[in-house]
N, C-alpha and C. Protein backbone atom coordinates (compact mmCIF):
# COMPACT_ATOMS: atom_id res chain seq x y z
N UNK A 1 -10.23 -34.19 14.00
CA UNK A 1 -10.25 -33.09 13.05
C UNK A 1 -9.31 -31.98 13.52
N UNK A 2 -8.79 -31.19 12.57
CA UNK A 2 -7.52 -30.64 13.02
C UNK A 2 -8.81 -29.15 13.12
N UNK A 3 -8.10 -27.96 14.26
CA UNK A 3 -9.11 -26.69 14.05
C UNK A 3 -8.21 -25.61 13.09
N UNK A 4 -9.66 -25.11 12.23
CA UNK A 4 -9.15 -24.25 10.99
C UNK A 4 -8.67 -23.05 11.93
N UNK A 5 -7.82 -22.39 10.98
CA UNK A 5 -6.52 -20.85 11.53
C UNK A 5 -7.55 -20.04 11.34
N UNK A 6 -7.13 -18.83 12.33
CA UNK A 6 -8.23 -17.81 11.86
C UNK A 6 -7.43 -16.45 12.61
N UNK A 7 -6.19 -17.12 12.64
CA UNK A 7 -5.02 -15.47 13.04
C UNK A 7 -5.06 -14.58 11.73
N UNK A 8 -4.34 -13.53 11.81
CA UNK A 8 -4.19 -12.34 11.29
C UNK A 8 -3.20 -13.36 9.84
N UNK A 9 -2.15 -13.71 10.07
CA UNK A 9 -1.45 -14.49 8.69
C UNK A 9 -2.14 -15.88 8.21
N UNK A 10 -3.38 -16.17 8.11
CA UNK A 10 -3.85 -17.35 7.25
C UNK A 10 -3.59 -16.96 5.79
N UNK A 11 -3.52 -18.51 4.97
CA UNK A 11 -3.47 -18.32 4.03
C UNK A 11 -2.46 -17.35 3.63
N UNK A 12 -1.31 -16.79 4.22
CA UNK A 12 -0.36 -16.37 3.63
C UNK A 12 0.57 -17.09 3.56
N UNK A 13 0.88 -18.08 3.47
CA UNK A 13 2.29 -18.48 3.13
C UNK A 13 2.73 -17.90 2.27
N UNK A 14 2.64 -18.01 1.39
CA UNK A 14 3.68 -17.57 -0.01
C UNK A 14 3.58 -15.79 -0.27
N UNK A 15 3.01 -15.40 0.61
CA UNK A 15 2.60 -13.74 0.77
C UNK A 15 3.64 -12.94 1.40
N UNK A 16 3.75 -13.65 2.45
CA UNK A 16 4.32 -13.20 3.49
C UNK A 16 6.02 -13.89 3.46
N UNK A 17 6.42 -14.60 2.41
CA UNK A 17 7.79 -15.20 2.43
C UNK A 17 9.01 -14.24 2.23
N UNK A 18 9.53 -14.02 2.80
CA UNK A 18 10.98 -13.53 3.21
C UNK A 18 11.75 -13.19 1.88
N UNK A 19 12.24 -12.14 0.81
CA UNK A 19 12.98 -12.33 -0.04
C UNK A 19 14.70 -11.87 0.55
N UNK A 20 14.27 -10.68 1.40
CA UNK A 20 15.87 -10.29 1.77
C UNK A 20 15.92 -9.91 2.76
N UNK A 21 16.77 -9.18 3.69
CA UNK A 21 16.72 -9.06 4.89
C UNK A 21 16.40 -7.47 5.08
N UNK A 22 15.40 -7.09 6.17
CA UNK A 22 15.54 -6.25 6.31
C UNK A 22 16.51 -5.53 6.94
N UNK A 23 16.84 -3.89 6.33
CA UNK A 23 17.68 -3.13 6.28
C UNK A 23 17.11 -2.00 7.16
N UNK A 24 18.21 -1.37 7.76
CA UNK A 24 17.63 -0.35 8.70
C UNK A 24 16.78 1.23 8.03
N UNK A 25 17.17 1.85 6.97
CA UNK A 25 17.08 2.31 6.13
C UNK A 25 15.90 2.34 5.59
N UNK A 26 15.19 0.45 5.23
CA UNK A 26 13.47 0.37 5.40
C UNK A 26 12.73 1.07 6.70
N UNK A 27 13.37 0.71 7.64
CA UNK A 27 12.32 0.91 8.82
C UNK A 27 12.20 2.18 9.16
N UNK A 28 13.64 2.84 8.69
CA UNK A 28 13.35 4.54 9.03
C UNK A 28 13.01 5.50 7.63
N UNK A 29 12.43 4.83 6.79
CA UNK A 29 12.14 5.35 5.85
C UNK A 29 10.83 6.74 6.04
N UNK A 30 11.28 7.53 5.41
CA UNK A 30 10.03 8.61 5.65
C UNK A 30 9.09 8.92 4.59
N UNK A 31 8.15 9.41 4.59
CA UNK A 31 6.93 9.67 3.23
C UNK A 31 6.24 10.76 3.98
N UNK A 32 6.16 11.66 2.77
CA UNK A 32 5.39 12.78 3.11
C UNK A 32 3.93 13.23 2.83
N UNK A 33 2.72 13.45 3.19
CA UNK A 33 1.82 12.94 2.91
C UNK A 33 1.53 13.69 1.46
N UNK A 34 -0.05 12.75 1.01
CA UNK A 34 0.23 12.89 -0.59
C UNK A 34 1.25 12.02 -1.43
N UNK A 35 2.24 11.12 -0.73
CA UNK A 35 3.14 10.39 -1.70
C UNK A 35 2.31 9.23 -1.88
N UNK A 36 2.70 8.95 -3.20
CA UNK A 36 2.03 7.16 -3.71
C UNK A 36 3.16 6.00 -3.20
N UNK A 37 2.50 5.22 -2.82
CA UNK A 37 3.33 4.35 -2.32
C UNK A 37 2.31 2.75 -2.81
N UNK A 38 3.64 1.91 -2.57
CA UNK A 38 3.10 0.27 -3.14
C UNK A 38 3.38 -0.02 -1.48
N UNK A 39 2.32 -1.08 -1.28
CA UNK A 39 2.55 -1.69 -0.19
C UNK A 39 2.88 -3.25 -0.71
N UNK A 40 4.47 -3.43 -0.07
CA UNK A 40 4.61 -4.91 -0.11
C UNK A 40 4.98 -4.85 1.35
N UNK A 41 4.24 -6.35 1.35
CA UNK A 41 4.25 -7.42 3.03
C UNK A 41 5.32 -7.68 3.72
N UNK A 42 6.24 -7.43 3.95
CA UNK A 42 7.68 -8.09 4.53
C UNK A 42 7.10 -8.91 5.57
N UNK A 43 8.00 -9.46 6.06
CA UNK A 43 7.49 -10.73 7.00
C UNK A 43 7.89 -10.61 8.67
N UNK A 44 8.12 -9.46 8.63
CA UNK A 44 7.90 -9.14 9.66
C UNK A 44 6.86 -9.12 10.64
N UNK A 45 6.28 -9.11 11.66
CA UNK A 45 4.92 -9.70 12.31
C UNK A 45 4.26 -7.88 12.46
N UNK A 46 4.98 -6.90 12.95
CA UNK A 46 4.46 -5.84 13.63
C UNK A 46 4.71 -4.41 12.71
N UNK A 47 3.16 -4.03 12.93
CA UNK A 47 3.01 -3.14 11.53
C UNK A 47 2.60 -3.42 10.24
N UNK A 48 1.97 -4.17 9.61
CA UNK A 48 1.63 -4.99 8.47
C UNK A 48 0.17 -5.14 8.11
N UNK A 49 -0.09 -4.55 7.12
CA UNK A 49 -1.68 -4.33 6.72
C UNK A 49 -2.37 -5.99 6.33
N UNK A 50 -3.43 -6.23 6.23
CA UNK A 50 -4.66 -7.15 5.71
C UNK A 50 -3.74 -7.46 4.43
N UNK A 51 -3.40 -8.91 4.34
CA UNK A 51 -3.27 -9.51 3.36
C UNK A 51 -3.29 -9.29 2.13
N UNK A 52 -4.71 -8.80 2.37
CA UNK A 52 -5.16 -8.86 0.70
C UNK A 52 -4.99 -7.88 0.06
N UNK A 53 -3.94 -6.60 0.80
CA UNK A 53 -3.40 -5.50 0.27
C UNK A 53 -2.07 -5.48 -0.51
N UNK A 54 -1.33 -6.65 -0.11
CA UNK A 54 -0.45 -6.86 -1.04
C UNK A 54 -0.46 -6.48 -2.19
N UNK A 55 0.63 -5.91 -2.96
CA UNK A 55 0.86 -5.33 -4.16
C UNK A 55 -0.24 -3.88 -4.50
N UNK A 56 -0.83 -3.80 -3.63
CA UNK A 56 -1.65 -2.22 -3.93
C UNK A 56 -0.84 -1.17 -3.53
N UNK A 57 -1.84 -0.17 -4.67
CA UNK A 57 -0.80 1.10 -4.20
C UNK A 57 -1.79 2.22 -4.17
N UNK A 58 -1.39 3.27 -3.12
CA UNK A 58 -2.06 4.21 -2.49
C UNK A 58 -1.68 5.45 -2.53
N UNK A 59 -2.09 6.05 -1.19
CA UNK A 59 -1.63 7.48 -1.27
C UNK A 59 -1.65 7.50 0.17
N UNK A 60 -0.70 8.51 0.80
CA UNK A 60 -0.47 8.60 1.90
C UNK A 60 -1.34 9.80 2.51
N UNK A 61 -1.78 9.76 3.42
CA UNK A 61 -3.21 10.44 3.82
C UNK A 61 -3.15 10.96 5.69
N UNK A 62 -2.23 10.55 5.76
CA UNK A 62 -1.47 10.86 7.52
C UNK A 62 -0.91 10.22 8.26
N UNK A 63 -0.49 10.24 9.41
CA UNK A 63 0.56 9.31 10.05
C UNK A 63 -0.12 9.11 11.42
N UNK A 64 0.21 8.25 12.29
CA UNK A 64 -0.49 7.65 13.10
C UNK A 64 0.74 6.80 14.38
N UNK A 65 1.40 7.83 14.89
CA UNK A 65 2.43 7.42 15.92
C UNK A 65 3.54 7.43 14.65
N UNK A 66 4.10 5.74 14.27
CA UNK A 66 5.29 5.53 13.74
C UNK A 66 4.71 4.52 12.43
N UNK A 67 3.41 4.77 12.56
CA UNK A 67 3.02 4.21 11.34
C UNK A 67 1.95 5.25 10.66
N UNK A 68 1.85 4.87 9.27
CA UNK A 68 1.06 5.89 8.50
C UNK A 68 0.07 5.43 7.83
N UNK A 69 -1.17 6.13 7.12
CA UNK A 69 -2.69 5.75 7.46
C UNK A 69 -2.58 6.08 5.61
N UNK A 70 -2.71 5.04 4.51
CA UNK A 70 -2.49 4.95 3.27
C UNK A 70 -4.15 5.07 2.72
N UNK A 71 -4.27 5.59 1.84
CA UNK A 71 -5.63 5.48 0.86
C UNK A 71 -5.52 4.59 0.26
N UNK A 72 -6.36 3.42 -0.27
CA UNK A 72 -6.06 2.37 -0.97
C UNK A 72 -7.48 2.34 -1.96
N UNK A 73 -7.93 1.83 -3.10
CA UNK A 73 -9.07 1.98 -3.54
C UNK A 73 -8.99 0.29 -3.52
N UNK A 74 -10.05 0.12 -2.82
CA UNK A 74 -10.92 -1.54 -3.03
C UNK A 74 -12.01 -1.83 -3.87
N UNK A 75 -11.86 -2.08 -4.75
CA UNK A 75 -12.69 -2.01 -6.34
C UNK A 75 -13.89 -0.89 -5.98
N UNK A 76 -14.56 -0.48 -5.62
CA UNK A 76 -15.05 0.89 -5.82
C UNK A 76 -15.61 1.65 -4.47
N UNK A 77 -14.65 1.04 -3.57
CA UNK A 77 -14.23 1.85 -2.31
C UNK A 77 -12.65 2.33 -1.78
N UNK A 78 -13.04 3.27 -0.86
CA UNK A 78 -11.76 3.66 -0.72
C UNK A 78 -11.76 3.40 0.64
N UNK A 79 -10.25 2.82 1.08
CA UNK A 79 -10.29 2.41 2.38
C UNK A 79 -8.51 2.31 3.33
N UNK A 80 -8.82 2.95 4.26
CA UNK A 80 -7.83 3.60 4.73
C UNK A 80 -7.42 2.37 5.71
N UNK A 81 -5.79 2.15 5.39
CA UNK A 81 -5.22 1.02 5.39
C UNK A 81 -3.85 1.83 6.91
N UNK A 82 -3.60 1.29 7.87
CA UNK A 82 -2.76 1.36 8.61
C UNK A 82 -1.51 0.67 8.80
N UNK A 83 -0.22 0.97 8.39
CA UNK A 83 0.96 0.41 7.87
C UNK A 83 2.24 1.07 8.18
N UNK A 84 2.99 0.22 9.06
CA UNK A 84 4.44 0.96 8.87
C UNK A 84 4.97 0.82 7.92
N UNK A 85 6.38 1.57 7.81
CA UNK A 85 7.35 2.20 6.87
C UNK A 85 7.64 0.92 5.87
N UNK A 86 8.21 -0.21 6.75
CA UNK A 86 9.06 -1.49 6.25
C UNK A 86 7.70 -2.08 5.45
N UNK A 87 6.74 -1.77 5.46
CA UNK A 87 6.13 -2.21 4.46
C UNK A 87 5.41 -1.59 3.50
N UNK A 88 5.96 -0.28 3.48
CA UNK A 88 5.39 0.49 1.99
C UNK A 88 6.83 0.45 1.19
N UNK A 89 6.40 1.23 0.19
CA UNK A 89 7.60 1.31 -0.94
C UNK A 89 6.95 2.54 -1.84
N UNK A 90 8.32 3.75 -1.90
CA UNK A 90 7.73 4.52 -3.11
C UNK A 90 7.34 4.02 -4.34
N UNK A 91 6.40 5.00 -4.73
CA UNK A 91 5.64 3.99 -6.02
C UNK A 91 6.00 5.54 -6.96
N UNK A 92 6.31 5.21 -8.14
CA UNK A 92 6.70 6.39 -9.32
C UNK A 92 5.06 6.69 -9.87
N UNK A 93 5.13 7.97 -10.26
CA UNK A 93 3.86 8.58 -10.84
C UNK A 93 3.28 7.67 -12.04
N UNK A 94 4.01 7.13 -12.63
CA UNK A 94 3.79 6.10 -13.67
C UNK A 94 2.78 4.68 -13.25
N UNK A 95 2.95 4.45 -11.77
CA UNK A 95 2.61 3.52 -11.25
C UNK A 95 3.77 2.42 -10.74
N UNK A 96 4.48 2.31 -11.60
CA UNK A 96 5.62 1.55 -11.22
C UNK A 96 6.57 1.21 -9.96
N UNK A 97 7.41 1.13 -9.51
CA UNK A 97 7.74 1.09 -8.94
C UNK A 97 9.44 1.79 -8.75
N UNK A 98 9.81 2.53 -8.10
CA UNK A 98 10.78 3.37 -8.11
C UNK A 98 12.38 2.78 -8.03
C-alpha cells in the first residue's frame, strides 16, 4: 500500500500550477493596510496561505516581518490568513480584479 500525503501541498496539483514566471516587481510589491486584495497561489513553496484560500479576497489587516496578515471571511467566520506579497493581488472595489 502506497502512504497517503499529508504535507502542506496535497491535493494541489492543479492549484498550485505555474502560469508565468515570477517577476521581481511581484515580490516587492507593497499594500497598505485596509487594501482588498485577491489571493492567488503562485507556486512558489515559501510564503503561501492554506489551499483552500485560493481565489479569496480580503482585506489587509497588518504585516508580519515581510509578509502580511489578510482578513478573509470563511462562510461565516473571519479568519486571519498569513501571506506574502507574490501571492496576493490588488483586488478593485468592485471585487474584480485590477
Amino acid at each position: 500500500m502506497v502512504r497517503k500525503s499529508v504535507g502542506p501541498r496535497k491535493k494541489t496539483r492543479h492549484k498550485l500550477k505555474s502560469d508565468k514566471k515570477l517577476t521581481i516587481t511581484e515580490m516587492i510589491r507593497k499594500f497598505n493596510i485596509g487594501d482588498r486584495v485577491h489571493i492567488n497561489i503562485r507556486s512558489e513553496s515559501k510564503g503561501f496561505p492554506h489551499p483552500k484560500f485560493q481565489g479569496a479576497v480580503g482585506r489587509i489587516v497588518g504585516k508580519r516581518g515581510n509578509a502580511y496578515i489578510v482578513e478573509v471571511k470563511d462562510r461565516k467566520k473571519t479568519k486571519k490568513i498569513i501571506s506574502k506579497a507574490q501571492h496576493l493581488h490588488p483586488a478593485d472595489v468592485k471585487g474584480g480584479l485590477k
